[in-house]
PDB file of N, CA and C in Angstrom:
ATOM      1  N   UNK A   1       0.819  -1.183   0.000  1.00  0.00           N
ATOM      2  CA  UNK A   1       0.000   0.000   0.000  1.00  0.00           C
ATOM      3  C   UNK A   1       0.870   1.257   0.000  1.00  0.00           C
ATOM      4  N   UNK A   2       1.895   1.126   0.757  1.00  0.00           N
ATOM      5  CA  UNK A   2       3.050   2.182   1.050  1.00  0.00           C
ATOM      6  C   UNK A   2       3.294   2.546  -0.305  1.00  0.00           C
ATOM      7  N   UNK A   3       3.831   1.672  -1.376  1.00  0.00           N
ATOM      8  CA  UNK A   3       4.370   1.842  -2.579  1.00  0.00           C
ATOM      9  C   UNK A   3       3.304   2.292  -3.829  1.00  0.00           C
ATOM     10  N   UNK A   4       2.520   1.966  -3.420  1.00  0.00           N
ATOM     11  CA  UNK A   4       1.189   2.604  -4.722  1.00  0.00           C
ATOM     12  C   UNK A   4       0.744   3.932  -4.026  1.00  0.00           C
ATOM     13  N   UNK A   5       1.190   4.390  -2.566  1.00  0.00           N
ATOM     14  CA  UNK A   5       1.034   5.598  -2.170  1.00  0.00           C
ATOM     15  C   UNK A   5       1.966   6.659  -2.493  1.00  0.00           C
ATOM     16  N   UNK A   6       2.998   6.067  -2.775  1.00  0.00           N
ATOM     17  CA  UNK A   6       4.102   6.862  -3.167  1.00  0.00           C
ATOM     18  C   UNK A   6       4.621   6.847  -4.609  1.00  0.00           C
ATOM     19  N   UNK A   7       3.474   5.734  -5.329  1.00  0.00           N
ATOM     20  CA  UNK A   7       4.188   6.101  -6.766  1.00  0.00           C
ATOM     21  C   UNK A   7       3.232   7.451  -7.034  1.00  0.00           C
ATOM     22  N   UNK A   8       1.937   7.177  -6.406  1.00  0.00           N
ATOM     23  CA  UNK A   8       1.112   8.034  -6.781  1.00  0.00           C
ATOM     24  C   UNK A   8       0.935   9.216  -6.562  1.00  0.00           C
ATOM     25  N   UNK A   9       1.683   9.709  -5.504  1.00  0.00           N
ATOM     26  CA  UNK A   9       2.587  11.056  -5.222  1.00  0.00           C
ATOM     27  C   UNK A   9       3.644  11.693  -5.972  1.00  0.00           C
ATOM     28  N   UNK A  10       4.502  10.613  -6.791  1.00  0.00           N
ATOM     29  CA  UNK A  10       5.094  11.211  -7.809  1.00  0.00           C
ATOM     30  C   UNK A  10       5.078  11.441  -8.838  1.00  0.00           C
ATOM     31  N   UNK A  11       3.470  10.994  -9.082  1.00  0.00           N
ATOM     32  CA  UNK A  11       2.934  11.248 -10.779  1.00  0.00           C
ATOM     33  C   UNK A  11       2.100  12.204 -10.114  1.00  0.00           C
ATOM     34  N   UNK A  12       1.519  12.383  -9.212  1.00  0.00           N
ATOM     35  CA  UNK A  12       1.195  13.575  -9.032  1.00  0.00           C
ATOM     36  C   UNK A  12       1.783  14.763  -8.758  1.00  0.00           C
ATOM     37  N   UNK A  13       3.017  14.553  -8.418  1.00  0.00           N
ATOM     38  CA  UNK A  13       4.177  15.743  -8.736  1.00  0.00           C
ATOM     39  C   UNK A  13       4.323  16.236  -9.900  1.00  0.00           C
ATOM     40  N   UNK A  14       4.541  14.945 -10.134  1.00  0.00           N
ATOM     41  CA  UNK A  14       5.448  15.137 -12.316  1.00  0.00           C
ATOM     42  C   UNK A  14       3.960  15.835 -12.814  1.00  0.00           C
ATOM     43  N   UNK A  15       2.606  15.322 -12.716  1.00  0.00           N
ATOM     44  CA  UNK A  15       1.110  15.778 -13.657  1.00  0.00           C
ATOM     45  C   UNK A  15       1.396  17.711 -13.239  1.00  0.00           C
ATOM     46  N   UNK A  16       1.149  17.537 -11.641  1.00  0.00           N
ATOM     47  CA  UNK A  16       1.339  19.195 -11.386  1.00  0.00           C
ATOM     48  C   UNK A  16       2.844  20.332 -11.472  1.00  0.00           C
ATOM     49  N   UNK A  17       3.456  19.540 -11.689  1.00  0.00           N
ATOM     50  CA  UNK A  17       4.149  20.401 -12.055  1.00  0.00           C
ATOM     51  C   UNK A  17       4.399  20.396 -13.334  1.00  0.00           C
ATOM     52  N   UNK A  18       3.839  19.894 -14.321  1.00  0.00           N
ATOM     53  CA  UNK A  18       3.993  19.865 -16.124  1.00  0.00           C
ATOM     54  C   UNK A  18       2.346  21.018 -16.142  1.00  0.00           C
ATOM     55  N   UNK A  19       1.482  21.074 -15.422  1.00  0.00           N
ATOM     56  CA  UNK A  19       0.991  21.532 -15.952  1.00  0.00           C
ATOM     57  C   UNK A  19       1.051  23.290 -15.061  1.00  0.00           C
ATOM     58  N   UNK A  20       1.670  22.912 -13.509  1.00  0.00           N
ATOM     59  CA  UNK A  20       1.691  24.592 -12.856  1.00  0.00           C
ATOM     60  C   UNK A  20       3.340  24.989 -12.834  1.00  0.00           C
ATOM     61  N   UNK A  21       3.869  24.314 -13.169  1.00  0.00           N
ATOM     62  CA  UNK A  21       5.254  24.672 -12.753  1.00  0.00           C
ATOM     63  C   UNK A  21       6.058  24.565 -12.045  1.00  0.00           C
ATOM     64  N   UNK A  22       6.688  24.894 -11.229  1.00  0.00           N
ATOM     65  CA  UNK A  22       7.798  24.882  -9.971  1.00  0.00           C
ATOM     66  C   UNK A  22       6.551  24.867  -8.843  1.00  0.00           C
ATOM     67  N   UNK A  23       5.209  25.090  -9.179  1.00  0.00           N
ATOM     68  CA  UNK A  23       4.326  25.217  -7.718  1.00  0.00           C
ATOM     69  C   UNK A  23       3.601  24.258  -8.019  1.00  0.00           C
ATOM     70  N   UNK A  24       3.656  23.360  -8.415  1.00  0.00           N
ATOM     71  CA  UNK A  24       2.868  22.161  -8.545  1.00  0.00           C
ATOM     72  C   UNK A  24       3.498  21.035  -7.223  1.00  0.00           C
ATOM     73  N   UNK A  25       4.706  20.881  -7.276  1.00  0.00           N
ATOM     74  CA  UNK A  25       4.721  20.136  -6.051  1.00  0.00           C
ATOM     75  C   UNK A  25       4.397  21.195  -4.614  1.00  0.00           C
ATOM     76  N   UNK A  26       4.330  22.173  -4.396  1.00  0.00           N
ATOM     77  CA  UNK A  26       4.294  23.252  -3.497  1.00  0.00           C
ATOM     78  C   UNK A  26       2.717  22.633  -3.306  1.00  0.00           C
ATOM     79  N   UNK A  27       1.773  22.753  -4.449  1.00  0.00           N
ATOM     80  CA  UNK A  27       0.354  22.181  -4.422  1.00  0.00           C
ATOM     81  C   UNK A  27       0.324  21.053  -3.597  1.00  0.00           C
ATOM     82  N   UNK A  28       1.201  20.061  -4.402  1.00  0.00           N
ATOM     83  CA  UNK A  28       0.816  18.481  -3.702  1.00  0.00           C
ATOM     84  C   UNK A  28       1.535  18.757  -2.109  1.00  0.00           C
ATOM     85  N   UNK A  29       2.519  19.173  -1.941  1.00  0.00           N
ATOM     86  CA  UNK A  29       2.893  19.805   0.098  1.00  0.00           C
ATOM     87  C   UNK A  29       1.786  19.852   0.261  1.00  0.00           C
ATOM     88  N   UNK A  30       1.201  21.096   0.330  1.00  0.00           N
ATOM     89  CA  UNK A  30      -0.033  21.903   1.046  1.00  0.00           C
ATOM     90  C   UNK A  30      -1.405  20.452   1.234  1.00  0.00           C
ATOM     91  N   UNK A  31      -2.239  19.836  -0.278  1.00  0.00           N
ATOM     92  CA  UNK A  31      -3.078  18.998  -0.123  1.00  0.00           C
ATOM     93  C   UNK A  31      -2.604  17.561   1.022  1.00  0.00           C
ATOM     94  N   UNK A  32      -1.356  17.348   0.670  1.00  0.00           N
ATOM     95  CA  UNK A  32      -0.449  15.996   1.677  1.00  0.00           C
ATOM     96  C   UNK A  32      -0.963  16.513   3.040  1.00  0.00           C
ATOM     97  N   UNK A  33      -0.266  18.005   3.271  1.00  0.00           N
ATOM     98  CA  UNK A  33      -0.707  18.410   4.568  1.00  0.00           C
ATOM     99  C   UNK A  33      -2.306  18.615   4.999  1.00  0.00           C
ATOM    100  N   UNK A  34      -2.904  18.717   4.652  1.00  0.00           N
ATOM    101  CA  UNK A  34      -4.903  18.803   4.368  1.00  0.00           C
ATOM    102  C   UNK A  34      -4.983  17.371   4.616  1.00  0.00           C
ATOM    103  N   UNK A  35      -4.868  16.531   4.348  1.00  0.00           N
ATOM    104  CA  UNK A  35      -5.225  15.482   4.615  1.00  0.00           C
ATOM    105  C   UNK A  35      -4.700  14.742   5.654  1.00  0.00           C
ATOM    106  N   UNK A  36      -3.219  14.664   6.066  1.00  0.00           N
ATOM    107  CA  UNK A  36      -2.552  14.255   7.423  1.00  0.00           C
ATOM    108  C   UNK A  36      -3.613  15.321   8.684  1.00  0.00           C
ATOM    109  N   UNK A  37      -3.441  16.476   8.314  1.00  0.00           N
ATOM    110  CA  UNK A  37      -4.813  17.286   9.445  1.00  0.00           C
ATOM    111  C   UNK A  37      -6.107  16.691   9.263  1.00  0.00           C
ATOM    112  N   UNK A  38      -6.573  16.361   8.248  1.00  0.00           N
ATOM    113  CA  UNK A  38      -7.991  16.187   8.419  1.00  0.00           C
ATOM    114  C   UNK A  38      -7.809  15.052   9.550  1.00  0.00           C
ATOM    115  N   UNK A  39      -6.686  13.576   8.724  1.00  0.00           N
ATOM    116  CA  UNK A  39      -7.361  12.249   9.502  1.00  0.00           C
ATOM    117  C   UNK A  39      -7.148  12.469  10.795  1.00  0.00           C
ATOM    118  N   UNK A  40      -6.036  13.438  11.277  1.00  0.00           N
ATOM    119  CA  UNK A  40      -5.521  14.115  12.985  1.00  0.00           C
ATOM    120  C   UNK A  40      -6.359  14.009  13.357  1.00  0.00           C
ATOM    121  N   UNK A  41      -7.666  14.611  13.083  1.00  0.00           N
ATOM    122  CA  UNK A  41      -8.108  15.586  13.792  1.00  0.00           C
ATOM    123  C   UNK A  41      -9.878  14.616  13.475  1.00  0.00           C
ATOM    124  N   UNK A  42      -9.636  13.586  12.665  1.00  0.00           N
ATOM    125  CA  UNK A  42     -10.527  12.355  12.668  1.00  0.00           C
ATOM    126  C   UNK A  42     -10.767  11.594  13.857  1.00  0.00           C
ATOM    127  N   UNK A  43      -9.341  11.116  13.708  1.00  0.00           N
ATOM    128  CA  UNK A  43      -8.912  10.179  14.952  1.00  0.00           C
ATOM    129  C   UNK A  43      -9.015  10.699  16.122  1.00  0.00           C
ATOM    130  N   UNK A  44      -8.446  12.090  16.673  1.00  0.00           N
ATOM    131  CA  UNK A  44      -8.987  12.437  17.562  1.00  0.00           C
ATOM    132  C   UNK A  44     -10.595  12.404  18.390  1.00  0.00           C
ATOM    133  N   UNK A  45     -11.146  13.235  17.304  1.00  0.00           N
ATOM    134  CA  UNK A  45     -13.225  12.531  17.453  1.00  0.00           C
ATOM    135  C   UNK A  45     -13.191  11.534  17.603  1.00  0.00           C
ATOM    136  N   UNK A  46     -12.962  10.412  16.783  1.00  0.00           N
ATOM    137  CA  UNK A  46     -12.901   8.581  17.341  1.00  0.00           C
ATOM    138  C   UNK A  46     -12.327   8.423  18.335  1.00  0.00           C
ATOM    139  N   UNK A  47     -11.129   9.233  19.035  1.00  0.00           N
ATOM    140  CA  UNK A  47     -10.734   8.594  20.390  1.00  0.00           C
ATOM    141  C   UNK A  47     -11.546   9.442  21.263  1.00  0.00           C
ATOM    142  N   UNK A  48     -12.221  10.394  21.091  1.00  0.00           N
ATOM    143  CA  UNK A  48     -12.861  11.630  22.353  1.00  0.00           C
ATOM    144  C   UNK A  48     -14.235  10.390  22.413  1.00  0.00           C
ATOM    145  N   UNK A  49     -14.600  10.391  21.037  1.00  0.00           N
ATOM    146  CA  UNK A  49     -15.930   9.068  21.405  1.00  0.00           C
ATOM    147  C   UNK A  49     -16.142   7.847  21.780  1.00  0.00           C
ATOM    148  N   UNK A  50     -15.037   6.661  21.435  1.00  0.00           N
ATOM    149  CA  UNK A  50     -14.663   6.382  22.353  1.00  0.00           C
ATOM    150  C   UNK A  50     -14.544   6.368  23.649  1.00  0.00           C
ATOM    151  N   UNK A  51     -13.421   7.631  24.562  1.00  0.00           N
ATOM    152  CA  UNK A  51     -13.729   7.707  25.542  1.00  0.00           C
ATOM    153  C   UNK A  51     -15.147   7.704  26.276  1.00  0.00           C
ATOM    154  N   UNK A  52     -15.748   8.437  26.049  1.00  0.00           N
ATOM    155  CA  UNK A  52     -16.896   8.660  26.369  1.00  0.00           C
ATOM    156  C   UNK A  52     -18.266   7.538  26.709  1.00  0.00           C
ATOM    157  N   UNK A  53     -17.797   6.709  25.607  1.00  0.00           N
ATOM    158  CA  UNK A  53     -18.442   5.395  25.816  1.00  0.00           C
ATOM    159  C   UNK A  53     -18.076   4.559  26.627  1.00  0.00           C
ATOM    160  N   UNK A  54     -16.600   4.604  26.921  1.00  0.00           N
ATOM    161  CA  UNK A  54     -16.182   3.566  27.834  1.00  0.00           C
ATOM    162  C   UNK A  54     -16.442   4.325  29.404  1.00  0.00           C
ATOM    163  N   UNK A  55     -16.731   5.510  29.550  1.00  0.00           N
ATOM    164  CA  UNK A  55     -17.594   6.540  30.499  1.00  0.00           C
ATOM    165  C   UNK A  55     -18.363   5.738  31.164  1.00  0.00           C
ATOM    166  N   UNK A  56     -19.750   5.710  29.825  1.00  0.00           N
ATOM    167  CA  UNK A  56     -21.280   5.608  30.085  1.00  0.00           C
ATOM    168  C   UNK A  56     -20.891   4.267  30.324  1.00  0.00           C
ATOM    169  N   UNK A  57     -20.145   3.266  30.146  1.00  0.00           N
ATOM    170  CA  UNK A  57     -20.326   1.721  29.858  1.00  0.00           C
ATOM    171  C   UNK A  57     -19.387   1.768  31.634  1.00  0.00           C
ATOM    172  N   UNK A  58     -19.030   1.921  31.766  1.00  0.00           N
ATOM    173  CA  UNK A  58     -18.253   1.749  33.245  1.00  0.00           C
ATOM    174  C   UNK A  58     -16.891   1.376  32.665  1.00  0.00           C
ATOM    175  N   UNK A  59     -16.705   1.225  31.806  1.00  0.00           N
ATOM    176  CA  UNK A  59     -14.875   0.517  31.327  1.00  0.00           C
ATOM    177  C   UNK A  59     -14.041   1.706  31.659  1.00  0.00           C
ATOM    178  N   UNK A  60     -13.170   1.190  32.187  1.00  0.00           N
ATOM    179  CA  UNK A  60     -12.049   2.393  32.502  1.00  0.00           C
ATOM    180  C   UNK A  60     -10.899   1.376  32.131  1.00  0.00           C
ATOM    181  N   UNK A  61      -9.795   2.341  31.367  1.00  0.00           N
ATOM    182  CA  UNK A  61      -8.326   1.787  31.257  1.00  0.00           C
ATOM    183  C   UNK A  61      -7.120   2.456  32.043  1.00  0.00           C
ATOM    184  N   UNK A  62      -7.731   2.308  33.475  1.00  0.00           N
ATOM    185  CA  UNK A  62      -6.105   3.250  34.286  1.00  0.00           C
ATOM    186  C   UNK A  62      -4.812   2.375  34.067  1.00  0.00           C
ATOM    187  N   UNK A  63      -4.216   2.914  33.878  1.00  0.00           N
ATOM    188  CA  UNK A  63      -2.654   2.356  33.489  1.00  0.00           C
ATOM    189  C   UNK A  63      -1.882   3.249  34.582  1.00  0.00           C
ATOM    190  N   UNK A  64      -2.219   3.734  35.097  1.00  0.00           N
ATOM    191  CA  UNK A  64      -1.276   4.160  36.676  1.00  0.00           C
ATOM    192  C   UNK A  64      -2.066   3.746  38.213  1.00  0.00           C
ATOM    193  N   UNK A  65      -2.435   2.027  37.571  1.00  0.00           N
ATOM    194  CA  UNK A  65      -2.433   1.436  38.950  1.00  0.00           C
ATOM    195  C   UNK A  65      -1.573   1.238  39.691  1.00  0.00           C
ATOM    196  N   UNK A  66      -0.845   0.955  40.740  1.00  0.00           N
ATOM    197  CA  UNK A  66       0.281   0.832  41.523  1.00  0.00           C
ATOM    198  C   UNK A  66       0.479  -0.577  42.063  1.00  0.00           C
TER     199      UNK A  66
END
């Protein structure tokens, strides 16, 4: 998966920058970064909800039992 992620980053380099120029990979930075934030900030909501359930459900995971 790693490797079809990364060929596909560099044809999307080579596509944007044949057609914007020197700011075509500057493009693909910025969208790479949009998307590492989005799933951040995904996963975060899935772990806040999560928590929350294991709240209402009585599950607790203390890991500084003694």
């Amino acid at each position: 998966m790693m490797l079809w992620g990364t060929l596909l980053a560099i044809g999307l380099i080579v596509v944007l920058s044949i057609l914007f120029g020197p700011y075509g990979a500057f493009i693909v930075i910025v969208l790479l970064f949009g998307f590492v934030f989005s799933n951040y900030y995904s996963n975060k909501r899935i772990e806040h909800d999560l928590r929350q359930i294991k709240q209402k459900l009585g599950v607790t995971n203390d890991t500084t039992q003694e």
